[in-house]
Protein backbone atom coordinates (compact mmCIF):
# COMPACT_ATOMS: atom_id res chain seq x y z
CA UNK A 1 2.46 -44.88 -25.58
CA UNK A 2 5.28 -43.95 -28.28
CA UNK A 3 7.95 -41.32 -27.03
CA UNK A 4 8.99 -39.33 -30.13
CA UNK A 5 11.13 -36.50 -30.16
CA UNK A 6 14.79 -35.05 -31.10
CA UNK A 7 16.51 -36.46 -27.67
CA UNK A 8 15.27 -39.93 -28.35
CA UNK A 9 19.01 -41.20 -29.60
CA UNK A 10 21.64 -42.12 -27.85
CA UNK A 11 23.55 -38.02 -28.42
CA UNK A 12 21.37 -37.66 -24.64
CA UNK A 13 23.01 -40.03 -22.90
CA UNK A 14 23.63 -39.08 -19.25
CA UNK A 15 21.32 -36.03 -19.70
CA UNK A 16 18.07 -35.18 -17.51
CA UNK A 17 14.88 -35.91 -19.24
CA UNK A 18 11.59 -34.71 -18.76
CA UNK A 19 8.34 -35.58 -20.37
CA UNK A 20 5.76 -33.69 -21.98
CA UNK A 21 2.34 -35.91 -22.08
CA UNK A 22 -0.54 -34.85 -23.89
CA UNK A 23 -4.43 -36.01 -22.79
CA UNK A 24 -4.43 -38.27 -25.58
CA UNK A 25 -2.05 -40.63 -25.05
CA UNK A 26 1.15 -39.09 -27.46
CA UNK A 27 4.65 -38.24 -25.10
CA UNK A 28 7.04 -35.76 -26.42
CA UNK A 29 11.17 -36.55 -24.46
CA UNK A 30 12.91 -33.55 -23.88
CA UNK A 31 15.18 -31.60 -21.22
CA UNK A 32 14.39 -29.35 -18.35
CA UNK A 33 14.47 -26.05 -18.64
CA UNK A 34 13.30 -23.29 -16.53
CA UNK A 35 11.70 -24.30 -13.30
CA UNK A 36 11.72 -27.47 -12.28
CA UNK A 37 8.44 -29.40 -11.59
CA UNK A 38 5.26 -30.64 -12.92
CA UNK A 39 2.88 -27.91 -15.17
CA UNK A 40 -0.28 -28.71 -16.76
CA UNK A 41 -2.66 -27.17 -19.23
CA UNK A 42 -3.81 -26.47 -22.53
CA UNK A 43 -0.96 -27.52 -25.23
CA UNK A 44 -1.21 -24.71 -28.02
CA UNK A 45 1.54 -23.51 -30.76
CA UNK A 46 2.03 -19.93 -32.22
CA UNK A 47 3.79 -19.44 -35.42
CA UNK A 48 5.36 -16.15 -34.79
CA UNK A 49 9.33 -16.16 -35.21
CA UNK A 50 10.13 -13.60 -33.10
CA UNK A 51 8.69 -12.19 -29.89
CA UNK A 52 8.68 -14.69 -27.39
CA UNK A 53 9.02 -12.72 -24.39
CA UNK A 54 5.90 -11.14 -25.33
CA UNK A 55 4.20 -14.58 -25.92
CA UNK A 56 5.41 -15.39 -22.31
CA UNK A 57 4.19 -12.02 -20.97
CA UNK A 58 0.65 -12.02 -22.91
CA UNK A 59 -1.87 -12.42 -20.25
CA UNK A 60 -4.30 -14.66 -22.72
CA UNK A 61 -2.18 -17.49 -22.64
CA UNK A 62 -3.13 -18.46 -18.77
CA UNK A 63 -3.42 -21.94 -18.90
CA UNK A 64 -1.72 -22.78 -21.50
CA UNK A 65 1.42 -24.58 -22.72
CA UNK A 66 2.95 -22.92 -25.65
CA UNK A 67 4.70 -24.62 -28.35
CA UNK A 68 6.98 -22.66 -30.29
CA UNK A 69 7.15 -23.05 -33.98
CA UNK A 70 10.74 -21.38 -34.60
CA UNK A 71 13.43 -23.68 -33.99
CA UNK A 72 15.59 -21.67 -31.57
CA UNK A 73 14.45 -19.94 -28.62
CA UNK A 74 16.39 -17.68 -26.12
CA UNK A 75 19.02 -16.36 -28.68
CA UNK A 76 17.73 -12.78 -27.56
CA UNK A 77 17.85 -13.12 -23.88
CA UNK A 78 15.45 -11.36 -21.94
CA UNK A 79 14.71 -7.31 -20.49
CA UNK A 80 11.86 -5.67 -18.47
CA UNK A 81 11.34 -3.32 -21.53
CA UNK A 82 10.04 -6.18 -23.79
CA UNK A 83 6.66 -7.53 -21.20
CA UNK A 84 3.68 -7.00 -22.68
CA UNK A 85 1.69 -8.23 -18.99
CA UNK A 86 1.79 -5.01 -16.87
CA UNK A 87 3.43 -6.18 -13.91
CA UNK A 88 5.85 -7.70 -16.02
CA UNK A 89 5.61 -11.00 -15.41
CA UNK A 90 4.87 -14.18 -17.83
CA UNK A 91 1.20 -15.78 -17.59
CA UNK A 92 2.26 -19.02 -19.78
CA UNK A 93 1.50 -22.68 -17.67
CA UNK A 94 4.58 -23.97 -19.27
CA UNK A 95 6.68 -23.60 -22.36
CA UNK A 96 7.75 -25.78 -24.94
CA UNK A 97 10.83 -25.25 -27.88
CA UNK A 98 12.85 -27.00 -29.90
CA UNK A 99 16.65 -25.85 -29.08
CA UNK A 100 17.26 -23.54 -26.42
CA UNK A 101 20.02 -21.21 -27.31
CA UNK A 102 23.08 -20.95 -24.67
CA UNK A 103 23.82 -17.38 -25.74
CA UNK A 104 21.83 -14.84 -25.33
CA UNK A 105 23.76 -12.56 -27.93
CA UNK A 106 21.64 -8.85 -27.31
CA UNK A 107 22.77 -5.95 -26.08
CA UNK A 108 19.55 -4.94 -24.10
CA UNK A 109 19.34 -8.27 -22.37
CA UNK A 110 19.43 -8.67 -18.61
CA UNK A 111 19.08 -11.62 -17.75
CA UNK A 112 18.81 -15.40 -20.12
CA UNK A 113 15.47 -16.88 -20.33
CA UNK A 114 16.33 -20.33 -18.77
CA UNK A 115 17.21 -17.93 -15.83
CA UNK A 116 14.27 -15.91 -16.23
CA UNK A 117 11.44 -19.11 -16.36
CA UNK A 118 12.92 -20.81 -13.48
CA UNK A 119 12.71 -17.00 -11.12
CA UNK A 120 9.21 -16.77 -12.46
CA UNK A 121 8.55 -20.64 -11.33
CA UNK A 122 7.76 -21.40 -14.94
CA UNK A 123 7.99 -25.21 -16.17
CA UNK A 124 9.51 -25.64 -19.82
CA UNK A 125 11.10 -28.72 -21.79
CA UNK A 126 13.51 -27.96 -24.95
CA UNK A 127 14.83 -30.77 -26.91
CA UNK A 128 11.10 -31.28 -28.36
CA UNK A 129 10.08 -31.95 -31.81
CA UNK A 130 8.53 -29.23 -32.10
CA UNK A 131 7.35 -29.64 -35.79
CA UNK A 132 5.94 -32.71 -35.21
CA UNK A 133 4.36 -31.67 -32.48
CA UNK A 134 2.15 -28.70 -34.04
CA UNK A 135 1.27 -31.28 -36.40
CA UNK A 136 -0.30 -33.34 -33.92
CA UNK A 137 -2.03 -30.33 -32.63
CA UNK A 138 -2.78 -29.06 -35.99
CA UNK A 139 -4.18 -32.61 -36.98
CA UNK A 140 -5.85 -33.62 -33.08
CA UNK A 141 -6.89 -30.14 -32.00
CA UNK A 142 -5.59 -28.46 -28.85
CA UNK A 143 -5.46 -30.55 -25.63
CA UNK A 144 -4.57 -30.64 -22.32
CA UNK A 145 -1.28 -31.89 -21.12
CA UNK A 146 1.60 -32.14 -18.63
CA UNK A 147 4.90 -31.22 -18.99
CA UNK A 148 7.42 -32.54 -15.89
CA UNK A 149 9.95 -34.72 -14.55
CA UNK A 150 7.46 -37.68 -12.76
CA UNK A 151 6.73 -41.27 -14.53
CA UNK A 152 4.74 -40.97 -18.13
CA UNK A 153 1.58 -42.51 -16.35
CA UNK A 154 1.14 -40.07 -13.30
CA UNK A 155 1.48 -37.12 -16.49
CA UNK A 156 -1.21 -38.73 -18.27
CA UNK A 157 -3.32 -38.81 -15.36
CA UNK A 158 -3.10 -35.14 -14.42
CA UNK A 159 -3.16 -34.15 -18.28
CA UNK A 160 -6.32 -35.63 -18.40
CA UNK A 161 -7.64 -34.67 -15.18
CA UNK A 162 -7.17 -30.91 -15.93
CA UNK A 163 -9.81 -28.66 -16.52
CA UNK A 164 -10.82 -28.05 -19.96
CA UNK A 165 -10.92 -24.90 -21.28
CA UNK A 166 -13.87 -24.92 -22.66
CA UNK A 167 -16.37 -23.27 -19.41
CA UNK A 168 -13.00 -21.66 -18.15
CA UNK A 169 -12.94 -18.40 -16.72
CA UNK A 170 -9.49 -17.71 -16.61
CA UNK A 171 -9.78 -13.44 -16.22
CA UNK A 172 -9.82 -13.61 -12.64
CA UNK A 173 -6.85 -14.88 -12.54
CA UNK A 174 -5.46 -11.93 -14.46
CA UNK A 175 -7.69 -8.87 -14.47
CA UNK A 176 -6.16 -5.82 -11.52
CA UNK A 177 -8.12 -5.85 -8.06
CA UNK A 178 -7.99 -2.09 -8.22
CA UNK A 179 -8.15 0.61 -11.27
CA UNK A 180 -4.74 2.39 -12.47
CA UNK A 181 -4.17 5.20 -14.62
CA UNK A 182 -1.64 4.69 -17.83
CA UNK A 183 0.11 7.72 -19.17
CA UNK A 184 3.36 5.47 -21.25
CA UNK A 185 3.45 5.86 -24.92
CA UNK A 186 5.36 3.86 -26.99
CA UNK A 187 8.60 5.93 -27.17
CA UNK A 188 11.28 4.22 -29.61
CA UNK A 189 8.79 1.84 -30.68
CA UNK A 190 6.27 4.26 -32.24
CA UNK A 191 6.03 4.35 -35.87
CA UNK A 192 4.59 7.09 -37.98
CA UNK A 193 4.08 10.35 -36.48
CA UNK A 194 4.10 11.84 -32.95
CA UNK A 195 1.89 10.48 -30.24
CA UNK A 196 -1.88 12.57 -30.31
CA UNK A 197 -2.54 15.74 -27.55
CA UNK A 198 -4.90 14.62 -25.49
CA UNK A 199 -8.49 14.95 -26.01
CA UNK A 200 -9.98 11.85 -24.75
CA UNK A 201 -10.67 9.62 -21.78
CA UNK A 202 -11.01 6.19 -21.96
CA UNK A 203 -11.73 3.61 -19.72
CA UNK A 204 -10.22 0.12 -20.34
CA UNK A 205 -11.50 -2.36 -18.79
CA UNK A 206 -8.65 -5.00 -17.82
CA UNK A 207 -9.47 -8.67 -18.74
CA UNK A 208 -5.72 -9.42 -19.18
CA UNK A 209 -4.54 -6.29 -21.62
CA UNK A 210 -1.42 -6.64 -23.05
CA UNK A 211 1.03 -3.41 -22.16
CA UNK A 212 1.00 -2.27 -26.33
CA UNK A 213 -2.73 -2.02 -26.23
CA UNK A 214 -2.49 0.85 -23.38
CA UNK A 215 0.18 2.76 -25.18
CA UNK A 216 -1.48 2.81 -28.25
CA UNK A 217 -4.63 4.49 -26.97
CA UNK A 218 -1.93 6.74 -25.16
CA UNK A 219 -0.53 7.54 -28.50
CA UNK A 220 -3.58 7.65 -30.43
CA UNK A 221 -4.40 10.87 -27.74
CA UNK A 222 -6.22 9.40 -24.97
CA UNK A 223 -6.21 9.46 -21.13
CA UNK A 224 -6.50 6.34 -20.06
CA UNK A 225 -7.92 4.69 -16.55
CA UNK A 226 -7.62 0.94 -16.61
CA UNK A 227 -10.16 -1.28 -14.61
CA UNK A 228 -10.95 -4.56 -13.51
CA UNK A 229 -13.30 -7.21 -15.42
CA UNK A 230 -15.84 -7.00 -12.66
CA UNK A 231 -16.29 -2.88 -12.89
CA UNK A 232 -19.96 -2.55 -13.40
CA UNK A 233 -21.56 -0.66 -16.03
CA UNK A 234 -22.92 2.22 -13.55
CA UNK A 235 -19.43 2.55 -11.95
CA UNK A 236 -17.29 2.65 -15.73
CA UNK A 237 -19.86 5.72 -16.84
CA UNK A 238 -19.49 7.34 -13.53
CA UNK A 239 -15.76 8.36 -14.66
CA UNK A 240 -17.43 9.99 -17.37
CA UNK A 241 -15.36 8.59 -19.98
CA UNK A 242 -15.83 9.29 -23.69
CA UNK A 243 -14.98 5.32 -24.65
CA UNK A 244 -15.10 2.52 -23.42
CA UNK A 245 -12.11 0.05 -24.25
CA UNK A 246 -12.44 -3.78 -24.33
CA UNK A 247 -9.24 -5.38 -23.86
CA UNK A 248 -7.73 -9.20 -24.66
CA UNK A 249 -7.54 -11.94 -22.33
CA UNK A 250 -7.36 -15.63 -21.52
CA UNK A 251 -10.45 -18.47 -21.21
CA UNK A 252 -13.58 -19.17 -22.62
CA UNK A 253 -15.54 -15.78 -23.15
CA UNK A 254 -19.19 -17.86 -22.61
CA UNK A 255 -17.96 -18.10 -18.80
CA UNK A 256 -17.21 -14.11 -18.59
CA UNK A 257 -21.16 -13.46 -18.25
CA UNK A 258 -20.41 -10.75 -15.14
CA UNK A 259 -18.50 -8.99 -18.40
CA UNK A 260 -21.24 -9.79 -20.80
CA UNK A 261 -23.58 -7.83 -18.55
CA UNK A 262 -21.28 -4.55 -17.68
CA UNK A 263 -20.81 -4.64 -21.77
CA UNK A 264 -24.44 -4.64 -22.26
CA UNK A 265 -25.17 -1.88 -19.98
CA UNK A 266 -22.72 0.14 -21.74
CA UNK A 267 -23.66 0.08 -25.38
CA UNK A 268 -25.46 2.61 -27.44
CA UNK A 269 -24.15 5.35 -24.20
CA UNK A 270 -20.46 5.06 -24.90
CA UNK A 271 -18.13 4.69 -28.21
CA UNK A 272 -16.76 0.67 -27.57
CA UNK A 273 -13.62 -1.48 -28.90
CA UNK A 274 -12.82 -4.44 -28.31
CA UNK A 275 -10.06 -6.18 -29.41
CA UNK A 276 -9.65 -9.93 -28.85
CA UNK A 277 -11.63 -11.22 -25.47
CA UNK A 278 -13.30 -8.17 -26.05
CA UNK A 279 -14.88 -9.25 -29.73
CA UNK A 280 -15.95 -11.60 -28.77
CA UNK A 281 -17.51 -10.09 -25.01
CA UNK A 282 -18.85 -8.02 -27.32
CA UNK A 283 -20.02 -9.98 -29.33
CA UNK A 284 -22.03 -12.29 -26.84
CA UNK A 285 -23.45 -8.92 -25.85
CA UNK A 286 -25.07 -7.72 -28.94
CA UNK A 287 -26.83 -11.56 -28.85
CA UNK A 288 -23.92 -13.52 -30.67
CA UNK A 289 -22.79 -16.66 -30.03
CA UNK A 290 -18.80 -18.16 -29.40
CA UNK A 291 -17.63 -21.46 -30.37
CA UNK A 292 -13.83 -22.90 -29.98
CA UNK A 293 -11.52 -23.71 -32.78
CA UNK A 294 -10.05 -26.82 -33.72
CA UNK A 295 -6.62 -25.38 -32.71
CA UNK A 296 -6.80 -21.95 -32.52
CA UNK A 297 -5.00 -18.98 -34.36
CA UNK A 298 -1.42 -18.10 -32.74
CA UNK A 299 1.33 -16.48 -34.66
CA UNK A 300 2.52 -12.76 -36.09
CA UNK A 301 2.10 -13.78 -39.57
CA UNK A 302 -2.28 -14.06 -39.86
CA UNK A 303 -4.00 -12.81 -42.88
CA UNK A 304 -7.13 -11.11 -42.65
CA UNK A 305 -9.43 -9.31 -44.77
CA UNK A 306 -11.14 -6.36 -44.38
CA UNK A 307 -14.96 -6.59 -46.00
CA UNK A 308 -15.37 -3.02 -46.61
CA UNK A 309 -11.94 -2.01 -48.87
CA UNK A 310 -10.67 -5.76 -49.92
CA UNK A 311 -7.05 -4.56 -48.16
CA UNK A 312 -5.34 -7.60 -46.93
CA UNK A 313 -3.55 -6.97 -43.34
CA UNK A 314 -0.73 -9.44 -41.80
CA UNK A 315 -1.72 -9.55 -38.41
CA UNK A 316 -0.43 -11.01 -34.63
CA UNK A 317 -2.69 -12.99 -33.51
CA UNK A 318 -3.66 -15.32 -30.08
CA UNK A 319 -7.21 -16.68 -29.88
CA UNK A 320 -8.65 -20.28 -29.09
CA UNK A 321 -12.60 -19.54 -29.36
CA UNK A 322 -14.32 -17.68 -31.99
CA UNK A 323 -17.38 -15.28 -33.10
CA UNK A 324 -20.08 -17.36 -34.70
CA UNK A 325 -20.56 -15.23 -37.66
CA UNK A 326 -24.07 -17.04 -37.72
CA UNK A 327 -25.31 -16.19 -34.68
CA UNK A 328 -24.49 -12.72 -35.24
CA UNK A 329 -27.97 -10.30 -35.17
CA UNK A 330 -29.01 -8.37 -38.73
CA UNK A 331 -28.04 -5.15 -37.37
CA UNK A 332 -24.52 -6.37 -36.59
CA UNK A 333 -21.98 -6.38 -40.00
CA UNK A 334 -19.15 -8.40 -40.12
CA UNK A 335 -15.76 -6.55 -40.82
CA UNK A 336 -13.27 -8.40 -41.24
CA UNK A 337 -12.58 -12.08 -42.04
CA UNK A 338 -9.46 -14.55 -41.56
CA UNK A 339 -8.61 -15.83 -45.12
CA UNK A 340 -7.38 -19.01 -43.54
CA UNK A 341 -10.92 -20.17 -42.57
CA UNK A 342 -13.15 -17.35 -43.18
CA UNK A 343 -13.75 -17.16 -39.25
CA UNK A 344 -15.03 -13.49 -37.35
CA UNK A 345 -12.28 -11.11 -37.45
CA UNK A 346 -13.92 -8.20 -36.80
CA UNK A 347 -17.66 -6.85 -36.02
CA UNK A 348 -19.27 -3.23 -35.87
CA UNK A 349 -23.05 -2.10 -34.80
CA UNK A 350 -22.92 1.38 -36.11
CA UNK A 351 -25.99 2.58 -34.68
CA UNK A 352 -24.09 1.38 -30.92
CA UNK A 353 -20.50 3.36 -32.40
CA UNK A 354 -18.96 -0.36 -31.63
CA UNK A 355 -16.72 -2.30 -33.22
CA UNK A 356 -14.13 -4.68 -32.28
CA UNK A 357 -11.39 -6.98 -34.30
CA UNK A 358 -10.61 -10.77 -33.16
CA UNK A 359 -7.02 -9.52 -33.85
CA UNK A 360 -4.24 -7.69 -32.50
CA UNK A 361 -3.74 -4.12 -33.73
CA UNK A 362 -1.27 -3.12 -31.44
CA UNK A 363 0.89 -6.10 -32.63
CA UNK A 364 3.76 -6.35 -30.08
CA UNK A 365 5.53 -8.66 -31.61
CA UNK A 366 4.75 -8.51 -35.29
CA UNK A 367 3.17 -6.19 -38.27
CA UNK A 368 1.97 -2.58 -38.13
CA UNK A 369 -0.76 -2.80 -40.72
CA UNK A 370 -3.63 -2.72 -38.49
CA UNK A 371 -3.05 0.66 -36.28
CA UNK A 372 -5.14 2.67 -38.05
CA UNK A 373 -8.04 1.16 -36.04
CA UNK A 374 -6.78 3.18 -32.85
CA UNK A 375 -7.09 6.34 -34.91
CA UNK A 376 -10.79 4.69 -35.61
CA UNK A 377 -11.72 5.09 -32.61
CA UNK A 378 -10.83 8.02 -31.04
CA UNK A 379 -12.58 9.31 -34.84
CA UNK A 380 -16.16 7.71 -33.20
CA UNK A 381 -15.19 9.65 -29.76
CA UNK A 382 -14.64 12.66 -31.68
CA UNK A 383 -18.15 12.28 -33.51
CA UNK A 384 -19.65 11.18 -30.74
């Protein structure tokens, strides 16, 4: 096994090391940073260059180690106001960068993020090679890995002894026990026009929903109750909502079949979107099929297409498995496409009033383009 990285020369000497190992074989040398410990899961990279406190706070990177394409990390610091999980905490397994800033040079930070990983018992490494490790992944596909201080072998072993994620139902592990209501808009970081008077209730149910997703709908003029994965069908019409919200989240959406079923009890009575995990939930509902990519699509700067006015949008992305476009029944249309790949971006079953996008409107970090599709929706409530 060859040991590549930045910290390979003898400019370490006398410094701690760490390893990170992936499943097949290749170990990345860096420094510890964060917690201290052993992590393991699935190694991924985004290519967004800003945002990473909401990449650490998005719930649908459970399980995974994320490798961060921009070369410095942590210049920013960290603040409560920034988490995109609701409770505020970050979901990542571990974390992987290049150089690790020692300022954090912001006036609305609290608190540095070497300081804030190691409170939240987060494992990270800096000093990788960051570029050279996307390539891998770009070239090898995503795969499990380890990231820790013990001997190269014993990381090999538990990289490869991890569960993949293919089968993985990782909601549970993020989705509320209990409903909540949301009322927060998003204040300073609104653009456009004043937040909507309320004329609608929605209920979203929670299979890891980032924070920007609720205050959208807020925004957009809705009353929202949040609840969790496992809310039956019966039980989300009983509060009488006028749409039904499908919200983002971590795993493999073939092992989410409780959600499949609440979905599919739902449809054709209620307005739906879905947005990430929830495309593709929705998606398995209307008979669809999922598959996962190669490496995934994870960054602030993805180009999709939309089918029905040719309009390019820049989009934030963070999504491992994908809608079989396929498998996809005649009375389903396909919306929107990624111009990378020409994967499922986006679905709609007009005679259901669904539709859902594999992207993220609500951005949080990156463009704006895409939050007309919040006005979209409360438009099929409205009709409905």
């Amino acid at each position: 096994m060859a040991i590549t990285g930045p910290n390979t020369t003898g400019s370490t000497a006398g410094r701690e090391r760490i390893h990170l190992v992936l499943a097949d074989g290749t170990v990345f040398a860096g420094e510890p940073y964060g917690a201290r410990g052993t992590t393991v899961g699935e190694a991924v990279f985004t290519t967004t260059m800003t945002g990473y406190q909401e990449v650490l706070t998005d719930p649908s990177y459970k399980g995974q180690l994320v490798t961060m394409t921009a070369p410095e990390i942590g210049n920013v610091g960290v603040n409560a106001d920034d988490a995109e999980s609701v409770d505020g905490r970050p979901h990542v397994a571990g974390f992987v960068l290049r150089d690790a800033s020692p300022v954090a040079s912001n006036w609305r930070s609290e608190q540095t993020l070497d300081a804030y990983l190691a409170q939240h018992g987060i494992v990270a490494i800096s000093g990788v090679d960051t570029r050279k490790l996307t390539r891998h992944l770009r070239d090898s596909g995503s795969q499990n890995a380890a990231i820790g201080d013990e001997p190269v072998d014993v990381l090999l072993r538990k990289a490869r002894a991890a569960a993949d994620m293919s089968g993985l139902d990782l909601v549970k592990l993020v989705t509320p026990r209990e409903p909540y209501s949301f009322a927060e808009g998003r204040g300073a970081w609104r653009i456009g026009g004043q937040p909507r008077e309320t004329r609608h209730h929605v209920v979203a149910v929670d299979y890891g929903v980032k924070k920007n997703i609720l205050r959208c709908l807020v925004d957009a003029g809705c009353k929202v109750t949040v609840v969790p994965a496992t809310t039956s069908a019966a039980d989300i019409l009983g509060l009488a909502p006028d749409g039904v919200f499908l919200s983002n989240g971590p795993g493999d959406p073939a092992a989410v079949d409780y959600a499949v079923d609440t979905i599919r009890g739902i449809l054709g009575k209620k307005p739906v979107f879905g947005i990430c995990l929830g495309h593709q939930l929705l998606a398995l509902a209307l008979g669809g099929k999922t598959y996962k990519l190669k490496f995934g699509h994870r960054g602030a700067n993805q180009p999709v297409k939309d089918l029905a006015t040719g309009r390019i949008e820049i989009t934030t992305q963070n999504h491992g498995f994908c809608v079989d476009l396929a498998s996809l029944p005649k009375t389903v249309v396909s919306t929107h496409v990624h111009l990378n790949d020409g994967t499922s971006e986006g679905l709609a079953a007009q005679d259901l009033a669904a539709f859902s996008v594999q992207y993220h409107p609500e951005a949080a970090a990156g463009p704006h383009d895409s939050l007309y599709l919040f006005e979209r929706f409360t438009a099929a409530m409205t009709k409905r």
